[in-house]
Protein backbone atom coordinates (compact mmCIF):
# COMPACT_ATOMS: atom_id res chain seq x y z
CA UNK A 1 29.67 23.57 19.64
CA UNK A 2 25.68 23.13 18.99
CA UNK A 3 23.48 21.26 20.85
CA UNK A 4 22.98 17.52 20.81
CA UNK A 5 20.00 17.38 17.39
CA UNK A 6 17.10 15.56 19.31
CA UNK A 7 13.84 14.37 17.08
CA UNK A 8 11.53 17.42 16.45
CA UNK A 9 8.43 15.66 17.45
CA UNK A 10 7.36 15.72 21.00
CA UNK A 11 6.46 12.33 20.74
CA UNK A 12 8.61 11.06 18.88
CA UNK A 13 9.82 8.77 21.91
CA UNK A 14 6.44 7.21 22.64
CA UNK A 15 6.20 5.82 18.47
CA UNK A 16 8.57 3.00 19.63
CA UNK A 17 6.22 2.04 22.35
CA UNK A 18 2.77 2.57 20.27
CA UNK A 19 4.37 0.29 17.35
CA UNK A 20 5.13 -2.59 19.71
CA UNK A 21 1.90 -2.52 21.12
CA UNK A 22 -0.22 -2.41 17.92
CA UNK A 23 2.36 -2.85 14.92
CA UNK A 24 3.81 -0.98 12.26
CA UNK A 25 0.22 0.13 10.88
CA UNK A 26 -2.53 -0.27 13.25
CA UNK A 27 -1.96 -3.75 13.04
CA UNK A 28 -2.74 -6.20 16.71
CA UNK A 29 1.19 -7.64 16.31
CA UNK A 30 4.45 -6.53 14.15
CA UNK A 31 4.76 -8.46 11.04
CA UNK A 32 8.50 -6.67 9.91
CA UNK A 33 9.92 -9.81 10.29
CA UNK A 34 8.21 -11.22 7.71
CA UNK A 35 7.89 -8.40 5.27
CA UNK A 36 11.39 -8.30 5.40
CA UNK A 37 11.87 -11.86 4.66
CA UNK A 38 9.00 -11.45 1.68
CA UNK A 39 11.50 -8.51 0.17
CA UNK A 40 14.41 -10.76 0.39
CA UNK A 41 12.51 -13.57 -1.64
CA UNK A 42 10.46 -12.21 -4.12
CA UNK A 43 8.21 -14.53 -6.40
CA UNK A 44 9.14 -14.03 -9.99
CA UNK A 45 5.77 -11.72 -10.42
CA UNK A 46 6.74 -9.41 -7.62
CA UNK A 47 9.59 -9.14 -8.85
CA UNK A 48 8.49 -8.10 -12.48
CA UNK A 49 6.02 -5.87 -10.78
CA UNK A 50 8.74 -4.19 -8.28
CA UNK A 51 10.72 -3.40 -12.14
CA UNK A 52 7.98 -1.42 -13.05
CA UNK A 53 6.43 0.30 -10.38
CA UNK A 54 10.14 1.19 -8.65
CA UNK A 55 11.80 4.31 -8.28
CA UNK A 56 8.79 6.53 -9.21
CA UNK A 57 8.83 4.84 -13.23
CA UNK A 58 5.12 5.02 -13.33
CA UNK A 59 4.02 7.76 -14.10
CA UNK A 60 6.00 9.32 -11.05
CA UNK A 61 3.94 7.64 -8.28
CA UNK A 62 6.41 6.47 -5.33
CA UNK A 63 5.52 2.46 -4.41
CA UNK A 64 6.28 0.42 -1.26
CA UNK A 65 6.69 -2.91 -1.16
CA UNK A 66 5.93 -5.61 1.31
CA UNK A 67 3.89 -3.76 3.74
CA UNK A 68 2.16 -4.13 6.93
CA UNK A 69 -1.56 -2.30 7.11
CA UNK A 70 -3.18 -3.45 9.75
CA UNK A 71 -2.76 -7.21 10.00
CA UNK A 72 -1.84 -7.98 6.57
CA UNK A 73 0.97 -7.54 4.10
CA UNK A 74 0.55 -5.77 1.31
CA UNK A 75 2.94 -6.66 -2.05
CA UNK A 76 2.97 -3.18 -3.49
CA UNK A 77 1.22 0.02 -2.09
CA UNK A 78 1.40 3.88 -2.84
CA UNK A 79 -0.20 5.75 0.12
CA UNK A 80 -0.37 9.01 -2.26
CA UNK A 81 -3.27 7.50 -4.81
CA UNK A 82 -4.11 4.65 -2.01
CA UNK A 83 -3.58 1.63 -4.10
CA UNK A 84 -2.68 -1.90 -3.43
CA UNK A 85 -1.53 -4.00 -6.19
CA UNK A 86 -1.58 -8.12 -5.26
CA UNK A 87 0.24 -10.59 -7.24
CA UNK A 88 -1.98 -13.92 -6.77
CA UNK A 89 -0.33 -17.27 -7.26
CA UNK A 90 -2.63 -20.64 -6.86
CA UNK A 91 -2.28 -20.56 -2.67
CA UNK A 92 -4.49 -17.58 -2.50
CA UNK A 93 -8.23 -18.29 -1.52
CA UNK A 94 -11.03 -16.59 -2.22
CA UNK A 95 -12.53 -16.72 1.31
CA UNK A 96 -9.28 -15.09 2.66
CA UNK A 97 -9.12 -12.07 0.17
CA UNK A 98 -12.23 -11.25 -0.02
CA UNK A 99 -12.02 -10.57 4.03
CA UNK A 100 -8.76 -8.85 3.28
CA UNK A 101 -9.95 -6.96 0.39
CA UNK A 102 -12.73 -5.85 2.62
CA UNK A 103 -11.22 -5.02 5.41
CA UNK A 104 -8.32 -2.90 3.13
CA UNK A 105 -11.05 -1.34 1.00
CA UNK A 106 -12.62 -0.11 4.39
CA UNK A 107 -9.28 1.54 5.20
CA UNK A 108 -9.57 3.77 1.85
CA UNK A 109 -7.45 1.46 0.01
CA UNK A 110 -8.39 0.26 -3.42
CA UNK A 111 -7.07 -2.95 -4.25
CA UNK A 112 -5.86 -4.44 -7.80
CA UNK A 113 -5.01 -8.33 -8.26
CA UNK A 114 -3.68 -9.85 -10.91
CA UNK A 115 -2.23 -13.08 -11.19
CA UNK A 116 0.97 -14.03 -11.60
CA UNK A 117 0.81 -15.03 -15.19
CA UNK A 118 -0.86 -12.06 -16.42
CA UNK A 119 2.09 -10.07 -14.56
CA UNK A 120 4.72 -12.20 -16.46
CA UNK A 121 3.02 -12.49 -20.00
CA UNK A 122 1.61 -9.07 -20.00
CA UNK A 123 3.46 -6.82 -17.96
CA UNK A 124 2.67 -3.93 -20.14
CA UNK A 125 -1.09 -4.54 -20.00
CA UNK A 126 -0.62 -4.42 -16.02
CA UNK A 127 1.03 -1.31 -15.80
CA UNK A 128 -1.48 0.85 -18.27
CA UNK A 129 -4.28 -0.68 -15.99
CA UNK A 130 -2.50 0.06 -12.57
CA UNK A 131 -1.92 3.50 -14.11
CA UNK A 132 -5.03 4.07 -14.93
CA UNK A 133 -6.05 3.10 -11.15
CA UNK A 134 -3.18 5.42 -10.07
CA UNK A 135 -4.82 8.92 -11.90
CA UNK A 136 -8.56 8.10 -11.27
CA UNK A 137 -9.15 10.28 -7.79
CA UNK A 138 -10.70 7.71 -4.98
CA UNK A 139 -14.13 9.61 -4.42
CA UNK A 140 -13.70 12.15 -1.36
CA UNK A 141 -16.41 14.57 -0.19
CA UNK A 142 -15.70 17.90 0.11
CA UNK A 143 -15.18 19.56 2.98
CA UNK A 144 -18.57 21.27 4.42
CA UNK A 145 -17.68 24.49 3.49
CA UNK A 146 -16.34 23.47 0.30
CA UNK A 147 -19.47 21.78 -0.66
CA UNK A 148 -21.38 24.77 0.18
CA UNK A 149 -19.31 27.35 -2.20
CA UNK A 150 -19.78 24.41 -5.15
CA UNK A 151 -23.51 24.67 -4.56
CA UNK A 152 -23.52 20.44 -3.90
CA UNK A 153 -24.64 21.75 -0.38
């Protein structure tokens, strides 16, 4: 008989602890709750956008929805290319997204909006401009030696 299978990492234990202290993603609280309740409910534009982006359709890239980074929640991310896609109805404010947008963008995070008409009227528009976010590298330095072999040193 083998072994009772225990969780490979070391820590593994202490993520329980670290998450309830700081959230899901860095974040000061946990906002599951209410990601979970923002999956449930979709608006009409998530849910177009969730059709398109799910199950690797564009262009292979794998998309989350609904998540926490930080203290916000994200509608659509793929931590591979580091995009954020935002539906915006009318109750978003600029004030308010521009801090989040900031904040998000600090985090290496590029972030597309679009609002919700545009998503429902011209949902292939979205998705060539989303892939075309998707396949244009974010700008990362080279390692030091790396930089040195190109000559960029």
């Amino acid at each position: 008989m083998s072994a009772p299978r225990t969780n490979s990492s070391p820590l593994a234990g202490e993520e329980g602890a670290r998450r309830a202290a700081v959230g899901r993603r860095g974040g000061r609280r946990d906002l599951l709750p209410l990601a979970k309740h923002m999956r449930r409910e979709p608006t009409d534009a998530e849910r177009k956008l969730w059709s398109l982006l799910r199950g690797k359709r564009l262009g292979g890239h794998k998309f989350k929805r609904q998540e926490q980074i930080g203290d916000y929640i994200v509608d659509l991310v793929c931590f591979g290319s580091r995009v954020i896609i935002e539906a915006d109805g009318s109750q978003h404010s600029d004030d308010a997204d521009a801090a989040r947008d900031h904040w998000l963008t600090s985090q290496g995070f590029r972030v597309l909006r679009f609002w919700n008409n545009e998503i429902l009227n011209n949902s292939d528009g979205v998705a060539q401009m989303v892939l075309a976010a998707l396949e244009t590298p974010l700008p990362d330095p080279l390692p030091q030696g790396e930089r040195e072999k190109d000559g960029e040193v």
